[in-house]
C-alpha atoms as a PDB file:
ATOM      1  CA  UNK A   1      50.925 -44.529 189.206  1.00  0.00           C
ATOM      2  CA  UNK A   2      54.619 -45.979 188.238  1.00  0.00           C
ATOM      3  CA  UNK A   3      52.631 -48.772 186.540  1.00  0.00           C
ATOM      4  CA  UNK A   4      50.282 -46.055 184.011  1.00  0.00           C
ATOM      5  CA  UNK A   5      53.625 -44.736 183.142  1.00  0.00           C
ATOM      6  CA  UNK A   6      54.962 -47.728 181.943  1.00  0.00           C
ATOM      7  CA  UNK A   7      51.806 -49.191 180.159  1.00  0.00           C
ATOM      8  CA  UNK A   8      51.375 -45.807 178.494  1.00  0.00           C
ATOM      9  CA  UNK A   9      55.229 -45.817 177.355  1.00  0.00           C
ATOM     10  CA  UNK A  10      54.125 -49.330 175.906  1.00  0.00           C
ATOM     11  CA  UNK A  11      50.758 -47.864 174.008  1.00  0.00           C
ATOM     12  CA  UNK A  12      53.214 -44.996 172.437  1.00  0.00           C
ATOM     13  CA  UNK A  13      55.848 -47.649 171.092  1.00  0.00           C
ATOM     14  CA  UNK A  14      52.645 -49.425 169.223  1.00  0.00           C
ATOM     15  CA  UNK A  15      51.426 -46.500 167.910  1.00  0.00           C
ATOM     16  CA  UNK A  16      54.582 -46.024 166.257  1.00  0.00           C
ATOM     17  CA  UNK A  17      55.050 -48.951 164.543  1.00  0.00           C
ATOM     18  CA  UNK A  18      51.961 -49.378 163.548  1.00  0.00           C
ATOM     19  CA  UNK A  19      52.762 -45.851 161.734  1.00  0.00           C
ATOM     20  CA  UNK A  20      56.024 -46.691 160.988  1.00  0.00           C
ATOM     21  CA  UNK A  21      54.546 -49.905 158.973  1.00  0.00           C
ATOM     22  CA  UNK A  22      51.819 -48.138 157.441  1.00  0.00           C
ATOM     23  CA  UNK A  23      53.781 -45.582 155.580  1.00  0.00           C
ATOM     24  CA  UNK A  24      56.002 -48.397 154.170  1.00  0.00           C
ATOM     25  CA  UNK A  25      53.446 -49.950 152.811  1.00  0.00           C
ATOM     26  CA  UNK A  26      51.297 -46.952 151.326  1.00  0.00           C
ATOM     27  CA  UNK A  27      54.472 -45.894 149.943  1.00  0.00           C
ATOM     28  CA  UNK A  28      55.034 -48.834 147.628  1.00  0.00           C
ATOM     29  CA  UNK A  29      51.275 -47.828 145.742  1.00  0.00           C
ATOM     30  CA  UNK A  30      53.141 -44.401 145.226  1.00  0.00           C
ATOM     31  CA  UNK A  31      56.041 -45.476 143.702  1.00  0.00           C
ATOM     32  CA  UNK A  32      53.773 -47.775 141.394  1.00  0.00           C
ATOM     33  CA  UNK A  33      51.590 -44.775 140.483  1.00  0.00           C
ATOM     34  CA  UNK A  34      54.613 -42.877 139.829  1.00  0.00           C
ATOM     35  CA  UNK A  35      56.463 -44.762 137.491  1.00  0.00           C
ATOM     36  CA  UNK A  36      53.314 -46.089 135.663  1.00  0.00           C
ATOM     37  CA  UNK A  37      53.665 -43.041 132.945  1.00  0.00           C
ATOM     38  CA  UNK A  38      57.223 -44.289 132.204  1.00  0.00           C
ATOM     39  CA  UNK A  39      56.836 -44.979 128.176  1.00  0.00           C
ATOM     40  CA  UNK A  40      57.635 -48.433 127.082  1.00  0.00           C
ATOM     41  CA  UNK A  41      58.422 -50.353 124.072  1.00  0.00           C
ATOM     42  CA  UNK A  42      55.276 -52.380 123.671  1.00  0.00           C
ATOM     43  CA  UNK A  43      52.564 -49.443 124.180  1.00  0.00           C
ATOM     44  CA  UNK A  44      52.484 -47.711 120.882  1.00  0.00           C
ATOM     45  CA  UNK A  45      49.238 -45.688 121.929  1.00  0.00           C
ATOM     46  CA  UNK A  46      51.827 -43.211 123.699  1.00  0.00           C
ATOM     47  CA  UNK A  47      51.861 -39.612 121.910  1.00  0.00           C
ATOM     48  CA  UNK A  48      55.680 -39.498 122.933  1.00  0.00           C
ATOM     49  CA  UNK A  49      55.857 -42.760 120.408  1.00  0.00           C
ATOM     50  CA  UNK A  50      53.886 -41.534 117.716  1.00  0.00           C
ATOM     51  CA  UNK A  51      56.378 -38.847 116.325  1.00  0.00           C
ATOM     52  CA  UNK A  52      57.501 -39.456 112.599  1.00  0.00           C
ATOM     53  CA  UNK A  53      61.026 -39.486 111.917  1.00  0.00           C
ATOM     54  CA  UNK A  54      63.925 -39.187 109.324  1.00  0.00           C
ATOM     55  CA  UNK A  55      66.842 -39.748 111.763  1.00  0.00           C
ATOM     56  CA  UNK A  56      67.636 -39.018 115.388  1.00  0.00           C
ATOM     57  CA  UNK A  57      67.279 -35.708 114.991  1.00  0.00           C
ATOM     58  CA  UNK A  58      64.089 -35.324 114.494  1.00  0.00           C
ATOM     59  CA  UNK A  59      62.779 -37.051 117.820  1.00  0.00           C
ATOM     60  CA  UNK A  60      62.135 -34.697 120.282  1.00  0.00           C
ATOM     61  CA  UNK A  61      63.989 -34.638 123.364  1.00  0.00           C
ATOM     62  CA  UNK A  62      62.224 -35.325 126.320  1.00  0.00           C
ATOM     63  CA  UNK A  63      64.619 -34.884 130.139  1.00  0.00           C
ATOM     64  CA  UNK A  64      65.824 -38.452 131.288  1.00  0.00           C
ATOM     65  CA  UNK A  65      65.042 -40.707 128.150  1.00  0.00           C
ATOM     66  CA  UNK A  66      66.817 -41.462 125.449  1.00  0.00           C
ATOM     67  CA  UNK A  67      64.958 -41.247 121.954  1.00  0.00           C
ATOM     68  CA  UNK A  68      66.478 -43.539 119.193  1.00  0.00           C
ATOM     69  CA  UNK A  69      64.649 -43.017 115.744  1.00  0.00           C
ATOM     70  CA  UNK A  70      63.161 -46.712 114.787  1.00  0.00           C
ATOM     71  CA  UNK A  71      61.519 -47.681 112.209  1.00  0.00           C
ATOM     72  CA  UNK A  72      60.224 -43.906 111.076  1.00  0.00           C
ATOM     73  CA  UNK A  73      59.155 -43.785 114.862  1.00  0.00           C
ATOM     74  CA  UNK A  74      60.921 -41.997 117.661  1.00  0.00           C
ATOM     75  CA  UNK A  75      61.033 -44.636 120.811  1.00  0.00           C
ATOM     76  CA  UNK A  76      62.544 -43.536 124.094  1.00  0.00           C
ATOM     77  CA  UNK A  77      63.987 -45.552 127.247  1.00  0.00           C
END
């Protein structure tokens, strides 16, 4: 009976790393799809990017970027 104790206590402990492993590595495809909508230099099909403008001003301000006015274009990082 002492020995079922033990092997189950053994079972439990590789159930939880195997959890333990598998949500570090699904959570890696999460943070990938989560910062894939970040807008970038280089993709000027982005409606943030397609905003004519004067000066600085005129770019709209969108929470944690920073919009520069380039070229008649607002671009934000």
């Amino acid at each position: 009976m002492y020995v079922y104790y033990i092997q189950m206590g053994k079972n439990m402990a590789q159930r939880f790393m195997f959890i333990y492993a598998l949500i570090i590595f699904l959570s890696q495809f999460f943070v990938v799809i989560n910062t894939s909508d970040i807008p970038n230099n280089s993709n000027r099909n982005s409606p943030k990017e397609d905003v004519f403008c004067n000066s600085n001003d005129d770019c709209p301000t969108i929470l944690y970027y920073v919009s520069k006015c380039v070229y008649n274009f607002c671009e934000y990082w």
